[in-house]
C-alpha atoms as a PDB file:
ATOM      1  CA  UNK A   1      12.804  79.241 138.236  1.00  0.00           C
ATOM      2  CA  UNK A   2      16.318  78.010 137.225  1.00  0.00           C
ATOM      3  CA  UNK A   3      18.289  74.617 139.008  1.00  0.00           C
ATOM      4  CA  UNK A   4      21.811  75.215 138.479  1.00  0.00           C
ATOM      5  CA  UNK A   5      24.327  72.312 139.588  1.00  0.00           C
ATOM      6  CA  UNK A   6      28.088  73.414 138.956  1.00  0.00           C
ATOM      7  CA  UNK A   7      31.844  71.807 139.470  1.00  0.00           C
ATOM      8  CA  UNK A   8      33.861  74.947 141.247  1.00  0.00           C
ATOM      9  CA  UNK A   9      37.632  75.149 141.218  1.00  0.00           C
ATOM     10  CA  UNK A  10      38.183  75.229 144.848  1.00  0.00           C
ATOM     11  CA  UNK A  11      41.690  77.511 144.117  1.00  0.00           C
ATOM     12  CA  UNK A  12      39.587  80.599 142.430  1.00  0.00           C
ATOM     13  CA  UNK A  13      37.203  80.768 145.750  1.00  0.00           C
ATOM     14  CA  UNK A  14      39.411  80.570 148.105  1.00  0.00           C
ATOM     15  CA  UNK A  15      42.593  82.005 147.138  1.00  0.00           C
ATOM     16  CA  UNK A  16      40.696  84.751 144.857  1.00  0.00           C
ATOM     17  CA  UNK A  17      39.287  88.044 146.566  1.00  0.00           C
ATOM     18  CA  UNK A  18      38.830  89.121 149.784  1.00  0.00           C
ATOM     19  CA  UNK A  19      38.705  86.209 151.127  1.00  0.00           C
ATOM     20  CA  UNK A  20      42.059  85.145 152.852  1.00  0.00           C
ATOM     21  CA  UNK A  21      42.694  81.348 155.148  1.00  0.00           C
ATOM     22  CA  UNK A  22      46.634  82.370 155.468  1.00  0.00           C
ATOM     23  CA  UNK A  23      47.273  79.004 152.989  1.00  0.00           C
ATOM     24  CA  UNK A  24      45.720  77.124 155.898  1.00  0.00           C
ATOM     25  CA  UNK A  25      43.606  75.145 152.937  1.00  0.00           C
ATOM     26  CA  UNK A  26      45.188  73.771 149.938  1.00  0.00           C
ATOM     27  CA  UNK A  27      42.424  73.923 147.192  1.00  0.00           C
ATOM     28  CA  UNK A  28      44.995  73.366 144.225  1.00  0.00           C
ATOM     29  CA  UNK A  29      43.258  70.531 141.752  1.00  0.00           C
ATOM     30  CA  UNK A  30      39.899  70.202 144.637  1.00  0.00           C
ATOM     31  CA  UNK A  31      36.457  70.386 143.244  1.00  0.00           C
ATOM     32  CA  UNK A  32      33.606  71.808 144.878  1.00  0.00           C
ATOM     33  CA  UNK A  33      29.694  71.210 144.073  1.00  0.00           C
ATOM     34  CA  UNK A  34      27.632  74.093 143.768  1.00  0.00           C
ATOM     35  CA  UNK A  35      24.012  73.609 143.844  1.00  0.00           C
ATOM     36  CA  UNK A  36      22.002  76.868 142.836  1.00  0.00           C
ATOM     37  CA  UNK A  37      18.315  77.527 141.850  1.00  0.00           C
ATOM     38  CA  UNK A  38      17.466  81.112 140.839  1.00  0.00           C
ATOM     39  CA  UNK A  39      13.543  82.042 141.701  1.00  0.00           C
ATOM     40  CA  UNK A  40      11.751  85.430 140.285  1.00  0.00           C
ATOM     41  CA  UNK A  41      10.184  87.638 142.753  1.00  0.00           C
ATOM     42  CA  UNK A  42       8.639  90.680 142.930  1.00  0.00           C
ATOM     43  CA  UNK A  43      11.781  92.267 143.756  1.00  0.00           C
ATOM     44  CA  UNK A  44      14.107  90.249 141.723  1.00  0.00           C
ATOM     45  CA  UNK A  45      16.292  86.936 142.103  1.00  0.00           C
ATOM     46  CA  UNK A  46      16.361  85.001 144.713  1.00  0.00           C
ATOM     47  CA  UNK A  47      19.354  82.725 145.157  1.00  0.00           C
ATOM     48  CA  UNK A  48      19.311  79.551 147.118  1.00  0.00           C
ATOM     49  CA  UNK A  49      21.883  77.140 147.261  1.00  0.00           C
ATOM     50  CA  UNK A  50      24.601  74.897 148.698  1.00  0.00           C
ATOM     51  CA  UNK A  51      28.379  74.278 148.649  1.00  0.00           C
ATOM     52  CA  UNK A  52      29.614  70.990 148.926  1.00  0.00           C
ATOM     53  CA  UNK A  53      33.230  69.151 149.038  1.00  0.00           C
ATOM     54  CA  UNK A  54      36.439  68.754 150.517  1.00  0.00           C
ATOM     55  CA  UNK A  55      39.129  70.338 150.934  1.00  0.00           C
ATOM     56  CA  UNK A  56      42.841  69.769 152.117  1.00  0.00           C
ATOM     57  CA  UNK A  57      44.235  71.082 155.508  1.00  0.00           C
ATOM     58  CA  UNK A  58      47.323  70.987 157.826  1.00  0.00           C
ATOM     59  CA  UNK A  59      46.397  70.075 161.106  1.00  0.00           C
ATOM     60  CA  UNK A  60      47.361  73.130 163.462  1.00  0.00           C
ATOM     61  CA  UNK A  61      48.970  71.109 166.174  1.00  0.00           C
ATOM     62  CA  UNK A  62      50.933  68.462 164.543  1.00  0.00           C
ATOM     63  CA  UNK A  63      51.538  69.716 160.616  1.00  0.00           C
ATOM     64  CA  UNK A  64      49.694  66.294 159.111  1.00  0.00           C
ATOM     65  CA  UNK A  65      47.250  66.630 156.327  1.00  0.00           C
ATOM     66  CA  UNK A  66      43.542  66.745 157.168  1.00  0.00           C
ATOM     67  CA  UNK A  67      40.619  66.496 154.762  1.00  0.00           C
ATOM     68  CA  UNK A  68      38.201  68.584 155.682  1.00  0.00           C
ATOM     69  CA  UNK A  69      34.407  68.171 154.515  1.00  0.00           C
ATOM     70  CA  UNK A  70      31.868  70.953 153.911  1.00  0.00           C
ATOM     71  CA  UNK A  71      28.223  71.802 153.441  1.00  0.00           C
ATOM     72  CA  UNK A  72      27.375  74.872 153.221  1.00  0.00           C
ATOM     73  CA  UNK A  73      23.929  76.574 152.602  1.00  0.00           C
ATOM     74  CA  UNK A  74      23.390  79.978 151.091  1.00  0.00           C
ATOM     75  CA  UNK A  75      20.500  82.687 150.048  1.00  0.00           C
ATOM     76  CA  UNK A  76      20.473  86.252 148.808  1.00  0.00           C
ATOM     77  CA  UNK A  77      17.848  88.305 147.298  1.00  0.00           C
ATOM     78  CA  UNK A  78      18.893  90.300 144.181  1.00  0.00           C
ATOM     79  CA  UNK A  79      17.356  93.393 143.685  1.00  0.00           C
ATOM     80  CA  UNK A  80      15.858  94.659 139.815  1.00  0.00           C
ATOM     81  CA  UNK A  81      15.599  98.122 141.352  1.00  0.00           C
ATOM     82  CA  UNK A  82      17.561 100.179 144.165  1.00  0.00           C
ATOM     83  CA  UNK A  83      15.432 102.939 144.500  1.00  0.00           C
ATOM     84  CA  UNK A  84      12.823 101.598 146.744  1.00  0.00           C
ATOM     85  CA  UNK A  85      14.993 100.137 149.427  1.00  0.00           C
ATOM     86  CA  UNK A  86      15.717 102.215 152.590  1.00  0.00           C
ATOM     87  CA  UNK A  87      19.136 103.725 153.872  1.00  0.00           C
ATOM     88  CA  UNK A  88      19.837 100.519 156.174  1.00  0.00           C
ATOM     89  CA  UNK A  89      18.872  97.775 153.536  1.00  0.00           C
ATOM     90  CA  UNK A  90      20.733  99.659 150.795  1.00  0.00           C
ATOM     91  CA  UNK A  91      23.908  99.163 152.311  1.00  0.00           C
ATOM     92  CA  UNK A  92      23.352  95.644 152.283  1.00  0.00           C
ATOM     93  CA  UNK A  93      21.529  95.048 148.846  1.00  0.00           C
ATOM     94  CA  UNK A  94      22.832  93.408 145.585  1.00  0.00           C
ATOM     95  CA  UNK A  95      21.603  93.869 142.762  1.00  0.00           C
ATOM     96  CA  UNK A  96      20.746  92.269 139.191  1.00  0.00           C
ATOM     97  CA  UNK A  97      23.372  93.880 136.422  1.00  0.00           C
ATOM     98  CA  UNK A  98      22.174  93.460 133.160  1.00  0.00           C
ATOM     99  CA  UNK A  99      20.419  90.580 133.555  1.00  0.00           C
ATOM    100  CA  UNK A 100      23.416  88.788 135.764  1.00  0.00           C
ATOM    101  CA  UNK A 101      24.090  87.731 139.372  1.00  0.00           C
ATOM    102  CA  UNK A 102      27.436  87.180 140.509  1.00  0.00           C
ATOM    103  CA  UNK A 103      27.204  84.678 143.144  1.00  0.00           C
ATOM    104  CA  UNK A 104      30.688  84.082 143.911  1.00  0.00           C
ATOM    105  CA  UNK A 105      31.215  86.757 147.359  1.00  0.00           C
ATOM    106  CA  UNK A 106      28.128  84.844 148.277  1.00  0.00           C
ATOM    107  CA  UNK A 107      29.449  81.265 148.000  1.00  0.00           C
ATOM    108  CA  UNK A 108      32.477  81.997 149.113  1.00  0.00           C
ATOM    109  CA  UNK A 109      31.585  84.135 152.280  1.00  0.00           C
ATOM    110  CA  UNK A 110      29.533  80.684 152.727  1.00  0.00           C
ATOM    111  CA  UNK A 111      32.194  78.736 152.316  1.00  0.00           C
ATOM    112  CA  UNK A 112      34.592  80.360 154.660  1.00  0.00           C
ATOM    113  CA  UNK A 113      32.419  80.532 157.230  1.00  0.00           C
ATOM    114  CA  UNK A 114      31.848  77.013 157.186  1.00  0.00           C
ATOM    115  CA  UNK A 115      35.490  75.780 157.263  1.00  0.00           C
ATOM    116  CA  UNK A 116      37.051  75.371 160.730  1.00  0.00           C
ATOM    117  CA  UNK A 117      39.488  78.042 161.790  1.00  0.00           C
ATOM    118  CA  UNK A 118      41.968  75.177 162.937  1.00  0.00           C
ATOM    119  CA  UNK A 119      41.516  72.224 161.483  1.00  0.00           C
ATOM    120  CA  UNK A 120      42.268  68.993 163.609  1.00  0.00           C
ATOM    121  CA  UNK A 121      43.195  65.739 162.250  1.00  0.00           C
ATOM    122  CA  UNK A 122      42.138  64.288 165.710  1.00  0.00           C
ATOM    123  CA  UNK A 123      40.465  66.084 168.515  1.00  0.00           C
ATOM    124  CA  UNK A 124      42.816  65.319 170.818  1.00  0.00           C
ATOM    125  CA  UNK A 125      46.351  65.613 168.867  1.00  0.00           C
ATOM    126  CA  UNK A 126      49.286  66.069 170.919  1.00  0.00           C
ATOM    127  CA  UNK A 127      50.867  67.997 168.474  1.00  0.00           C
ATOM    128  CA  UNK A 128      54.522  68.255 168.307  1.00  0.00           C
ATOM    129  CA  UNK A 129      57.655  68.317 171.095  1.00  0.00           C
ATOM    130  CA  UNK A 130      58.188  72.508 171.236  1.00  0.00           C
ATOM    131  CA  UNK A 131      61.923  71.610 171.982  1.00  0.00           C
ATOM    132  CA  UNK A 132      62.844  68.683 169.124  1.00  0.00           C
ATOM    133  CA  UNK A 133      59.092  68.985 166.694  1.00  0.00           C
ATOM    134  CA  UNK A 134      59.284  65.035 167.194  1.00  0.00           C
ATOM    135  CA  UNK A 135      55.477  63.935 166.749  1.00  0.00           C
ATOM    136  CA  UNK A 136      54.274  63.215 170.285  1.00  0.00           C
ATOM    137  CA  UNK A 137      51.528  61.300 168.587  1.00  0.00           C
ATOM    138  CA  UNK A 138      53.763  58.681 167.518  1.00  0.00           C
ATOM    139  CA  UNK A 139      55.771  58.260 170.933  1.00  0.00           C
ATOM    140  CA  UNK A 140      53.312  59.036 173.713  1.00  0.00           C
ATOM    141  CA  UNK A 141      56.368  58.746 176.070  1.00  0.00           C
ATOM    142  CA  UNK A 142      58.174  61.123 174.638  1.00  0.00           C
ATOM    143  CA  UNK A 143      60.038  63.560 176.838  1.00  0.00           C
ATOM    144  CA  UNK A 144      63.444  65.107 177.234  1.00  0.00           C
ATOM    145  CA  UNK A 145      65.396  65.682 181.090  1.00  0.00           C
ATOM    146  CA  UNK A 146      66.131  69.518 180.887  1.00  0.00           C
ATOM    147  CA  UNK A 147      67.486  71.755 184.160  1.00  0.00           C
ATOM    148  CA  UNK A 148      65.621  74.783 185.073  1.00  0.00           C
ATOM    149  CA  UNK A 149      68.342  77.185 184.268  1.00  0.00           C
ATOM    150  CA  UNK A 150      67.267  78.983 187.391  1.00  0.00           C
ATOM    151  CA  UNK A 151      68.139  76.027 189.985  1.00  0.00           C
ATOM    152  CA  UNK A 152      71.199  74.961 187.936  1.00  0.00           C
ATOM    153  CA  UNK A 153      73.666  76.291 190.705  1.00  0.00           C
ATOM    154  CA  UNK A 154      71.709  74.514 193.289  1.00  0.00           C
ATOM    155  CA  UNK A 155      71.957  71.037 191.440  1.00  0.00           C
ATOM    156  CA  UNK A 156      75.303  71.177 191.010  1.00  0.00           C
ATOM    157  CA  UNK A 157      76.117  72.124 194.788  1.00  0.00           C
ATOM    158  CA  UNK A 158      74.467  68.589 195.463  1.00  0.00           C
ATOM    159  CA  UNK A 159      76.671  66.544 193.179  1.00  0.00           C
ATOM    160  CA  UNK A 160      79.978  68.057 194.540  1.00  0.00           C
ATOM    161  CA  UNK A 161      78.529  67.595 198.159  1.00  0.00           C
ATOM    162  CA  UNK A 162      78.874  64.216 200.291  1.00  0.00           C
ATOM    163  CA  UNK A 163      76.701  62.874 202.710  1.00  0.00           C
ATOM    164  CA  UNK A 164      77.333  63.895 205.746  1.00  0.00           C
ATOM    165  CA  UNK A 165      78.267  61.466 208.417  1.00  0.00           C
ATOM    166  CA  UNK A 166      77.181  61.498 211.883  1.00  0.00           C
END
């Protein structure tokens, strides 16, 4: 058995790969801990571990910076030999490569799946005004005195009118 503890560049997980968050995340100069032991089996490696940290975010609704926390657990067996394994388990299976285990598809899959697909500084953020971005967070009464374009005509036939006298 091997214990492993490890400082990650958050930019090389998350912006490396397959792995895409649409620069949702902004892991520039971010740290992540990676916790790993390494067990023989019969079989080969297991791999247990954990991904910890924080990372940077723009909340969805109103654009501010969120820090986001996460904890993330992890384990993968790592085959010695792919003979033995069946059609369905094959397609699945990693295996050991000269003597090495590259870990990093299976922290970061861990990792991805653990970050929040729209990050919220507040649960219930007003976001911003659609018609000025003004924060409505900041000036709950914000509002602005617009026409329906489609009653226009009708507004304006009240202004020119008088009332009538009877």
């Amino acid at each position: 058995m091997s214990q492993l503890d490890r400082d990650l560049p958050a930019e090389a997980l998350i912006s490396g790969g397959e792995a895409s968050l649409d620069g949702l995340y902004t892991p520039e100069g971010a740290d992540l801990l990676l916790d790993l032991r390494l067990e023989s089996v019969v079989e080969g490696v297991l791999a247990t571990g954990r991904v910890s940290g924080s990372l940077v975010a723009e909340c969805v609704r109103c654009l501010d910076p969120v820090e986001v926390e996460v904890d993330a657990d992890f384990q993968e067996l790592f085959y010695y030999d792919l003979e033995d394994l069946s059609a369905e388990e094959l397609e699945e299976a990693v295996s050991v490569v000269e003597d090495l285990l590259d870990v990093e598809a299976l922290v970061r899959d861990a990792l991805v799946l653990e970050l929040p697909l729209q990050p919220l500084c507040e649960p219930d953020c007003p976001g911003l005004c659609p018609e000025c971005g003004a924060a409505l967070a900041e000036d709950p009464e914000h509002h602005h005195d617009s026409v329906d374009p489609r009653w226009a005509a009708l507004s304006a036939l009240s202004e020119d009118s008088e009332p009538a006298e009877q």
